[in-house]
C-alpha atoms as a PDB file:
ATOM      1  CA  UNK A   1       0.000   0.000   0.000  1.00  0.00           C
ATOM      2  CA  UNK A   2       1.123   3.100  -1.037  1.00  0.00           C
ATOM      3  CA  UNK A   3       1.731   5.354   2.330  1.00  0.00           C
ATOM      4  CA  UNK A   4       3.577   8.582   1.079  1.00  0.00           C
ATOM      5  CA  UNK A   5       3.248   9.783  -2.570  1.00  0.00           C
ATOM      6  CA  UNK A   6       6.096  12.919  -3.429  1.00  0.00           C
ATOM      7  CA  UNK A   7       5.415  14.863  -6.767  1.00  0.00           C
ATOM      8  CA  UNK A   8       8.075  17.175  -8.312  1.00  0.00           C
ATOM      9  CA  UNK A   9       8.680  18.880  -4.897  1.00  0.00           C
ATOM     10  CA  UNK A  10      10.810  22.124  -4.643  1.00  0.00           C
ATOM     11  CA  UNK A  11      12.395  24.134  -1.632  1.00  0.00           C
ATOM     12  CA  UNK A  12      13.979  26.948  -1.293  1.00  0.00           C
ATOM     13  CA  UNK A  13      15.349  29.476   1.798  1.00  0.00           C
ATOM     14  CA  UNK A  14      14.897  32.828   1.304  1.00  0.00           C
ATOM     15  CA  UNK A  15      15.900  33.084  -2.400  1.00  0.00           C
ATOM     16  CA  UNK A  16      18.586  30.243  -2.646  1.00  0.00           C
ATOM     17  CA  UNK A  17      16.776  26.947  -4.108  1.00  0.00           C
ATOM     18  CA  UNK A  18      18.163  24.084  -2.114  1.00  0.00           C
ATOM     19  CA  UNK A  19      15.440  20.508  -3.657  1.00  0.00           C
ATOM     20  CA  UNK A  20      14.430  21.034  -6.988  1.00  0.00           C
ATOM     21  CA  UNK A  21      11.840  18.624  -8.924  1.00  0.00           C
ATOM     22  CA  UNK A  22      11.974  15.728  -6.005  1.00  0.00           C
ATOM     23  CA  UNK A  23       9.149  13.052  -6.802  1.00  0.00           C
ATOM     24  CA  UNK A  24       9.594   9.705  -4.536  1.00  0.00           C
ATOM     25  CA  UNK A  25       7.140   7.347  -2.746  1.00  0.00           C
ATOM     26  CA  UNK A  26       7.128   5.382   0.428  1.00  0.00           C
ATOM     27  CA  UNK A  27       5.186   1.923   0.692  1.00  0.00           C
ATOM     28  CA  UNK A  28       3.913  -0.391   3.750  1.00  0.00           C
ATOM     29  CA  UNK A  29       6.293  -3.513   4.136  1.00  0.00           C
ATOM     30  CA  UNK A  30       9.557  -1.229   2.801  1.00  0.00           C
ATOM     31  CA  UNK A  31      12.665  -0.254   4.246  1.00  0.00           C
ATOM     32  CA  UNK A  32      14.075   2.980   2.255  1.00  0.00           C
ATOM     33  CA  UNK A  33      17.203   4.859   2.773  1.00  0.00           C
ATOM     34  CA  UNK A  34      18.150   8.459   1.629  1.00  0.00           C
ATOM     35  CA  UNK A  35      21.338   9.354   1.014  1.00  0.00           C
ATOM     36  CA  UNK A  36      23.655  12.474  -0.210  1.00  0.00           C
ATOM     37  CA  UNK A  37      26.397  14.509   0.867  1.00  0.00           C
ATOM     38  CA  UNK A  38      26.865  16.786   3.595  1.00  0.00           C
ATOM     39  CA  UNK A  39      24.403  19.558   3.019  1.00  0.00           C
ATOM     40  CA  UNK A  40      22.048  17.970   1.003  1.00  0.00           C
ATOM     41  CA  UNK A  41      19.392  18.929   2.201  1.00  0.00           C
ATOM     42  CA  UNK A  42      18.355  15.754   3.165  1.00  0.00           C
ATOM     43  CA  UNK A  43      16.750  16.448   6.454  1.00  0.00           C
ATOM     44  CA  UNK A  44      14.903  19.597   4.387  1.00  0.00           C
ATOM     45  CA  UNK A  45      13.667  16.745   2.144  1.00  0.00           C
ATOM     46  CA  UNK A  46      11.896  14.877   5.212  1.00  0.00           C
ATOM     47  CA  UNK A  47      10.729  18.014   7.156  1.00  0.00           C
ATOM     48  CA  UNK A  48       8.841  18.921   3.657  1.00  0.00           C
ATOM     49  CA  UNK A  49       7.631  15.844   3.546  1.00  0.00           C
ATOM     50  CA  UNK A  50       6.057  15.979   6.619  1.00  0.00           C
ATOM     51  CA  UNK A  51       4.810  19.299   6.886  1.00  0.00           C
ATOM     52  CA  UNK A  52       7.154  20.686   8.743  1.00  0.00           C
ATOM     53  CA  UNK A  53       8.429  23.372   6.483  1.00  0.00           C
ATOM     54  CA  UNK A  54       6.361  24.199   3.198  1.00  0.00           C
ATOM     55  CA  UNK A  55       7.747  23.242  -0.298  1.00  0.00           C
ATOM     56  CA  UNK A  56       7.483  26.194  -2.701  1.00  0.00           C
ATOM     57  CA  UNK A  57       6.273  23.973  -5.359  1.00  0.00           C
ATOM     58  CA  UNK A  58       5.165  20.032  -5.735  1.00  0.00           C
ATOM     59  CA  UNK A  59       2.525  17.802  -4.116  1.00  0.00           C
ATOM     60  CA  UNK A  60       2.944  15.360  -1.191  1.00  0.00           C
ATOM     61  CA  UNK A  61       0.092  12.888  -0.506  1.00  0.00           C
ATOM     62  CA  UNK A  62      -0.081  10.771   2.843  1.00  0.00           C
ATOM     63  CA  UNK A  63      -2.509   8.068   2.909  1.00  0.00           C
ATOM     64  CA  UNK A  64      -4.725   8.408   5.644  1.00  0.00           C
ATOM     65  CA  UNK A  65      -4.833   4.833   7.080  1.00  0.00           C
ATOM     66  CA  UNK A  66      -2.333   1.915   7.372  1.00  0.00           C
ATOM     67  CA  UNK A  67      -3.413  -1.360   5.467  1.00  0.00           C
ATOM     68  CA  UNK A  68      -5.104  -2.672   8.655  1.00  0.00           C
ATOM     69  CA  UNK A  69      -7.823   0.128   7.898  1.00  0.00           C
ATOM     70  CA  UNK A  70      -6.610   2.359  11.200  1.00  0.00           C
ATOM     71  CA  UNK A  71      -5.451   6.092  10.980  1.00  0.00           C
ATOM     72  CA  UNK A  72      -2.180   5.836   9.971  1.00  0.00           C
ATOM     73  CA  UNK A  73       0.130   6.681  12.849  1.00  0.00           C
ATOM     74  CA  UNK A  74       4.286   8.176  11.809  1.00  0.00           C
ATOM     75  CA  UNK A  75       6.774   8.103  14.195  1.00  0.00           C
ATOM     76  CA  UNK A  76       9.799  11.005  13.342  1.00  0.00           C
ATOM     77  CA  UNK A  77      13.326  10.825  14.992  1.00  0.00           C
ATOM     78  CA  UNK A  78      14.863  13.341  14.853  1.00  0.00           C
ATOM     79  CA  UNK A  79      18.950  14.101  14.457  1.00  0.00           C
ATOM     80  CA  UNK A  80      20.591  14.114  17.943  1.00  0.00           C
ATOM     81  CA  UNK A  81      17.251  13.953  20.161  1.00  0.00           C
ATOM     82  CA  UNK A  82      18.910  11.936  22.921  1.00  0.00           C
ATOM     83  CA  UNK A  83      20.611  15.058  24.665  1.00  0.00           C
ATOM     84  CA  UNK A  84      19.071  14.134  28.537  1.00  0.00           C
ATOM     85  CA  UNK A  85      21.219  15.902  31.433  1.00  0.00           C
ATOM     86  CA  UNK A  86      22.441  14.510  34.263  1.00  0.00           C
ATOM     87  CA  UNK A  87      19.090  15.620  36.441  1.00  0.00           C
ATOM     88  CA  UNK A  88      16.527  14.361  34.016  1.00  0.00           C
ATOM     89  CA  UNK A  89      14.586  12.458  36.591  1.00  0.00           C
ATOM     90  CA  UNK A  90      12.868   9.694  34.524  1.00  0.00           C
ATOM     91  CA  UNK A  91      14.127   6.223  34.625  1.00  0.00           C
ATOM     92  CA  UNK A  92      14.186   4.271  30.990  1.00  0.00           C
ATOM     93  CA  UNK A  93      11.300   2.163  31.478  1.00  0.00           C
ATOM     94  CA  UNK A  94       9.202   5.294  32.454  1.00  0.00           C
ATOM     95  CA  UNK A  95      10.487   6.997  29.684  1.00  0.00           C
ATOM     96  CA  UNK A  96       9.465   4.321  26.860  1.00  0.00           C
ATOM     97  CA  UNK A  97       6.289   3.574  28.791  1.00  0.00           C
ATOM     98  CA  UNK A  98       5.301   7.412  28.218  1.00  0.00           C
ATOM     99  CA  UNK A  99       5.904   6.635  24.470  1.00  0.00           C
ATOM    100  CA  UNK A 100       2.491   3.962  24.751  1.00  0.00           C
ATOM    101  CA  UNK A 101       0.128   6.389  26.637  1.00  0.00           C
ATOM    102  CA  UNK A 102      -0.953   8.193  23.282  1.00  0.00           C
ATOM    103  CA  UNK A 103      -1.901   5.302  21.978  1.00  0.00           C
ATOM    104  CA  UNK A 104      -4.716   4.038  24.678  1.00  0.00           C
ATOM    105  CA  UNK A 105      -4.748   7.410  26.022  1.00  0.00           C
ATOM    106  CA  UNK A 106      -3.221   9.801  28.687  1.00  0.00           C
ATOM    107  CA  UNK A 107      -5.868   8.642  31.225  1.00  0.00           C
ATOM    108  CA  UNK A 108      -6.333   5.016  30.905  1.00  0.00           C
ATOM    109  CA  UNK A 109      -4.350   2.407  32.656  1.00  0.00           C
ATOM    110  CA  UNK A 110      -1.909   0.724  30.200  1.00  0.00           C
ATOM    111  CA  UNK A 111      -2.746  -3.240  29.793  1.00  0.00           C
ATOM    112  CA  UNK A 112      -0.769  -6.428  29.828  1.00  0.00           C
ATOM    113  CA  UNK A 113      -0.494  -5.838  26.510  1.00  0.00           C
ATOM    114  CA  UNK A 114       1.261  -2.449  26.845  1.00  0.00           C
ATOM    115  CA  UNK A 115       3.281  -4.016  29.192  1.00  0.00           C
ATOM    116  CA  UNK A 116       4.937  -6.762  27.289  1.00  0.00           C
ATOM    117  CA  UNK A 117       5.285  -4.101  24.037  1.00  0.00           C
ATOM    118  CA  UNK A 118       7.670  -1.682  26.617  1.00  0.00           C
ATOM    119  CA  UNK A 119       9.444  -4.667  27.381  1.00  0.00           C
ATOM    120  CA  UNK A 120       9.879  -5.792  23.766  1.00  0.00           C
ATOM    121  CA  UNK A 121      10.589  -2.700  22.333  1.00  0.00           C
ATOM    122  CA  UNK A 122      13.489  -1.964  25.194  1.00  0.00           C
ATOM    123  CA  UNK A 123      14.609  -5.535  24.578  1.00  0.00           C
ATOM    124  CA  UNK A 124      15.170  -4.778  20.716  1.00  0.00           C
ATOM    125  CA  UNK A 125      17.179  -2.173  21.230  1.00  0.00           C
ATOM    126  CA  UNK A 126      19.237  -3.690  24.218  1.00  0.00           C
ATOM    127  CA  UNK A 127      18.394  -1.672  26.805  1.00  0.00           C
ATOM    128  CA  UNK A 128      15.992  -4.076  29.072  1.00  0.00           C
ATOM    129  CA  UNK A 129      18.911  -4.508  31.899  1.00  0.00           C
ATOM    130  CA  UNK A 130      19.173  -0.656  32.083  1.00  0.00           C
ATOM    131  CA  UNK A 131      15.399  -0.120  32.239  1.00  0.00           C
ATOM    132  CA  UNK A 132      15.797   1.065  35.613  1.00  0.00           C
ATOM    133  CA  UNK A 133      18.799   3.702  34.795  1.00  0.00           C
ATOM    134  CA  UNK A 134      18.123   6.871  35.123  1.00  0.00           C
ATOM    135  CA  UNK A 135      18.126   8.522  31.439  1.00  0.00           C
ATOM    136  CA  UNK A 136      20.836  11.144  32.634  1.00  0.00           C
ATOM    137  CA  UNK A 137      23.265   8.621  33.435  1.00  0.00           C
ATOM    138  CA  UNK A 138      23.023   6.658  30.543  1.00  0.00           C
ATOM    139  CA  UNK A 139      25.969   6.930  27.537  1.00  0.00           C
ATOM    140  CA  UNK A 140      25.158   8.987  24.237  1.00  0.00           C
ATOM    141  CA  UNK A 141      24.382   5.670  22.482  1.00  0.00           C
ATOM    142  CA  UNK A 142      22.040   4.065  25.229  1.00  0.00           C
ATOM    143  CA  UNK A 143      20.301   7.494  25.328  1.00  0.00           C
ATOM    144  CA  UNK A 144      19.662   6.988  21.634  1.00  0.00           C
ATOM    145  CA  UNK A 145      18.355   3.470  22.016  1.00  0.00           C
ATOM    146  CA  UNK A 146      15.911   4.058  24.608  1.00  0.00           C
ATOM    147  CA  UNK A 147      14.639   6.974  22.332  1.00  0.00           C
ATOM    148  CA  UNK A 148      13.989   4.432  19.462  1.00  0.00           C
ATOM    149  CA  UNK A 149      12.790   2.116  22.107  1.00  0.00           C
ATOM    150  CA  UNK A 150       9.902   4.803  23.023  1.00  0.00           C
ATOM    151  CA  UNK A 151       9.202   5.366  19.366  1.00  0.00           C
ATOM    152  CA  UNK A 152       8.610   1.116  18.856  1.00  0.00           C
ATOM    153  CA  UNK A 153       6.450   1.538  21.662  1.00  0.00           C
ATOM    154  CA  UNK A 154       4.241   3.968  20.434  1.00  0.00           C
ATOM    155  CA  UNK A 155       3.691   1.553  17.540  1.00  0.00           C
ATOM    156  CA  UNK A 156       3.451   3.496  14.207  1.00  0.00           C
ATOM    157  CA  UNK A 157       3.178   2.430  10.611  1.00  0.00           C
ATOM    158  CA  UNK A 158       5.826   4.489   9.511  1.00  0.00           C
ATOM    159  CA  UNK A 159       9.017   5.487  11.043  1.00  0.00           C
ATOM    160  CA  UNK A 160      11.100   8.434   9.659  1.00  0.00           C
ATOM    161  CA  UNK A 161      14.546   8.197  11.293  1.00  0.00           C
ATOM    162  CA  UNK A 162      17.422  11.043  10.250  1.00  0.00           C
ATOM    163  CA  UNK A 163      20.521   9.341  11.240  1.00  0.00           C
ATOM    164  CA  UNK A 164      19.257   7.195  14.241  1.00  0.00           C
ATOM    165  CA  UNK A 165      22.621   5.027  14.297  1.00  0.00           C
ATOM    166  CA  UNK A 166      24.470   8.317  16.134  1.00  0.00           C
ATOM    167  CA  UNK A 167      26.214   6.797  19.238  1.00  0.00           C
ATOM    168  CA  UNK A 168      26.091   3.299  18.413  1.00  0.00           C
ATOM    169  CA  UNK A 169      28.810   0.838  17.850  1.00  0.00           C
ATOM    170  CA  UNK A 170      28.867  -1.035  14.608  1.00  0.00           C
ATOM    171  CA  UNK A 171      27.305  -4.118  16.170  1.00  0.00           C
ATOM    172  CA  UNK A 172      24.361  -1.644  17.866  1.00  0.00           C
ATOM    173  CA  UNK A 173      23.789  -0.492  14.323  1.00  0.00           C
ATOM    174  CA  UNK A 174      23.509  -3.648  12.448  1.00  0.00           C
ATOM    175  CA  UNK A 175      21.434  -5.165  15.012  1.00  0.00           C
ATOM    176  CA  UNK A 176      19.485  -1.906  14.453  1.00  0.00           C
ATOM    177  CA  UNK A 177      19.109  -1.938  10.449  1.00  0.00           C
ATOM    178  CA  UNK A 178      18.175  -5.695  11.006  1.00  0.00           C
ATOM    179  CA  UNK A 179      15.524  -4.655  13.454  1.00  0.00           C
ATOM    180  CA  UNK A 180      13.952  -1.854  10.845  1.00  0.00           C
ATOM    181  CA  UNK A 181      14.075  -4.402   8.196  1.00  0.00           C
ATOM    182  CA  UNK A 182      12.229  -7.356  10.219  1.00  0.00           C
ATOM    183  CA  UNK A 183       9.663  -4.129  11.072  1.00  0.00           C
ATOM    184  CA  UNK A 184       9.277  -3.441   7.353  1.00  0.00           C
ATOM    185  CA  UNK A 185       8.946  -7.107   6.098  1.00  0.00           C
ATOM    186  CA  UNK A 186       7.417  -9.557   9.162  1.00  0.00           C
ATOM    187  CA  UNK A 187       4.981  -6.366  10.517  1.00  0.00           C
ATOM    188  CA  UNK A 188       4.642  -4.497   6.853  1.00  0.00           C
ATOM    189  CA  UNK A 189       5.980  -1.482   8.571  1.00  0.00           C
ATOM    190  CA  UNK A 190       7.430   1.159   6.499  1.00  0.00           C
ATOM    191  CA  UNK A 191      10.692   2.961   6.719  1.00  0.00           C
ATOM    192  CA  UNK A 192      12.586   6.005   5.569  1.00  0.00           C
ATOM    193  CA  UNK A 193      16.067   6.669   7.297  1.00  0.00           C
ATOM    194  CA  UNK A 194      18.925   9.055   6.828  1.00  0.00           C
ATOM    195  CA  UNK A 195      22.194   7.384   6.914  1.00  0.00           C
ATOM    196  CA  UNK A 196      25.594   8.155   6.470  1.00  0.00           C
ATOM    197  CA  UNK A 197      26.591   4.479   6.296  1.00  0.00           C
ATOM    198  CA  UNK A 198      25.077   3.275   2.446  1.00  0.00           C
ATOM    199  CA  UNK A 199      27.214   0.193   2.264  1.00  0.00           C
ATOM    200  CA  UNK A 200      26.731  -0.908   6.201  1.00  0.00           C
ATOM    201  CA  UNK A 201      22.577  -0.985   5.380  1.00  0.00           C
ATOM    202  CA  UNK A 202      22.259  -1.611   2.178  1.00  0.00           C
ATOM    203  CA  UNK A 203      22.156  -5.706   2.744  1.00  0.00           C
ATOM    204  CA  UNK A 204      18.553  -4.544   4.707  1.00  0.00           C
ATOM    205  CA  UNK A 205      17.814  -1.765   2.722  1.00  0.00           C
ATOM    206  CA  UNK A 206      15.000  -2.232  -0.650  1.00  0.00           C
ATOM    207  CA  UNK A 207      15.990   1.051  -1.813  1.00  0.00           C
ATOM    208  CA  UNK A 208      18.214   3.685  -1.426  1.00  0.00           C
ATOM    209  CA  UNK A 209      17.037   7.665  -2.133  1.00  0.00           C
ATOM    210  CA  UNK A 210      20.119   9.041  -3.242  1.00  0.00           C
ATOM    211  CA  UNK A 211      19.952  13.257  -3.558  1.00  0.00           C
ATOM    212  CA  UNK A 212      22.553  14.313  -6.222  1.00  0.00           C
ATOM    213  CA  UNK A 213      23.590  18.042  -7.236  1.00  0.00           C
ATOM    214  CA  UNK A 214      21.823  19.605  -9.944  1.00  0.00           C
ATOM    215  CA  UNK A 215      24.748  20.943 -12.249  1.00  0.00           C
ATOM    216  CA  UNK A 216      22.698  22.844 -14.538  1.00  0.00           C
ATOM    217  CA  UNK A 217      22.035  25.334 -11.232  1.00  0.00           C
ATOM    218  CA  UNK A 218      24.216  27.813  -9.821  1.00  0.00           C
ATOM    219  CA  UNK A 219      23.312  27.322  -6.408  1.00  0.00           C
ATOM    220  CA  UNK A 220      23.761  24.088  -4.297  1.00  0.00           C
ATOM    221  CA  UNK A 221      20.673  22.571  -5.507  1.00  0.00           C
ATOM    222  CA  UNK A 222      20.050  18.910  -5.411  1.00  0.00           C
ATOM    223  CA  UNK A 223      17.625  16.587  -6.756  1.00  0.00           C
ATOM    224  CA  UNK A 224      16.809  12.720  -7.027  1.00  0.00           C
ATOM    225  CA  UNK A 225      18.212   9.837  -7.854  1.00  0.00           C
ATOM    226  CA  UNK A 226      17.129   6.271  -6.975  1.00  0.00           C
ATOM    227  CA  UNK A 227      18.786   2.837  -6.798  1.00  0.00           C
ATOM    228  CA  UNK A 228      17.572  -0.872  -6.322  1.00  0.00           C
ATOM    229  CA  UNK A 229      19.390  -3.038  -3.643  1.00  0.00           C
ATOM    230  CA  UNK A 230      18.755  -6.952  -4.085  1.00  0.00           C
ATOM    231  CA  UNK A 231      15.305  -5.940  -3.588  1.00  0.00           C
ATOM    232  CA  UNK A 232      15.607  -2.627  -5.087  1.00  0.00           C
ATOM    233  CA  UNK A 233      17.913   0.655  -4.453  1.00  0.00           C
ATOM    234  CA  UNK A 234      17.264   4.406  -5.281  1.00  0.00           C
ATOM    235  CA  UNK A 235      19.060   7.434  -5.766  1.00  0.00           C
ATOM    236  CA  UNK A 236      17.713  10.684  -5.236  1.00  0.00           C
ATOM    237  CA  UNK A 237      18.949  14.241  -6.113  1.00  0.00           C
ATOM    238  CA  UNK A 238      19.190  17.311  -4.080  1.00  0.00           C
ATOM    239  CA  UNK A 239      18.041  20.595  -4.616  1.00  0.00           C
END
């Protein structure tokens, strides 16, 4: 099912064009990755996706249920979220378990069900034996896993992640891509993440959105190009 539909977006600050002519979909049951250098504009690309900032020109459609027939539920991460101090007060488990109360509710008692999610979703990401930590005292790369391990706990059907691997070691980050891509494929999830690390997550990747400079413009404008991995890979350029 067809979650996200991007036509011949464009985006520009103030007068200097940075996306030009960007047209890419998302799907249910996918695991996409978007790619480019440094500056481009890749996390513009996802915040105009989302709403966050407004494209000048191009259409972006978001379906508005999952392919159980619910209202469609996104998760976004983010670059650098985890920054807890030292006095945050919550401990990890209460901090994922806050992650399931929008989902039943602020006011209703979380179930047995909710339970065993939180302990899941802290269990994929490693961080069950710390769930009693308190998040301030926790390592840059823990912090980041319990923040992922909220986000699985709120359940959504599509997870945007902009470079979610920050902090981890390379065994925390395959275990992580191989997470994403069980998601996509064994719970028809869908998922579009920012990485710096192409050839690390391209064995779990089905596509890769690679944004490429436009060379025809005088300004550092990129736009799309996509590429199949075994399953299928894209490029995309930037504006």
């Amino acid at each position: 099912m067809r979650y996200i539909t991007v036509e011949n977006l464009a985006f520009q600050y103030d007068k200097e064009p940075v996306l030009d002519k960007i047209s890419y979909h998302l799907d249910s049951g996918e695991f996409v990755t978007l790619t480019g250098e440094n500056g481009a504009a890749k996390t513009t690309l996802v915040k105009a996706t989302l709403g966050i900032l407004k494209p000048q020109v191009g259409k972006v459609d978001i379906s508005k249920t999952s392919i159980s027939g619910q209202k469609l539920r996104m998760a976004y991460l983010p670059q650098q979220v985890a920054s807890f101090n030292a006095g945050f007060p919550s401990t990890v488990y209460e901090f994922v378990k806050s992650g399931r109360y929008p989902r039943q509710g602020w006011f209703r008692k979380l179930t047995e069900h909710d339970e065993e999610h939180i302990k899941v979703s802290l269990e994929a990401v490693g961080m069950w034996e710390q769930r009693n930590s308190r998040l301030g005292s926790l390592s840059g790369g823990q912090k980041q896993r319990t923040v992922i391990a909220r986000m699985f706990a709120s359940d959504p059907d599509i997870f945007i992640l902009d470079e979610p691997t920050t902090g981890m070691d390379i065994s925390s980050k395959e275990e992580f891509y191989g997470l994403m891509h069980h998601s996509a494929k064994k719970h028809g999830k869908s998922v579009l993440m920012i990485t710096h690390d192409p050839d690390d997550v391209q064995k779990f990747a089905d596509r890769n959105i690679h944004l490429v400079r436009n060379q025809d413009s005088p300004w550092r404008c990129f736009n799309l190009h996509e590429t199949h991995h075994h399953h299928v890979e894209e490029e995309v350029d930037h504006a």
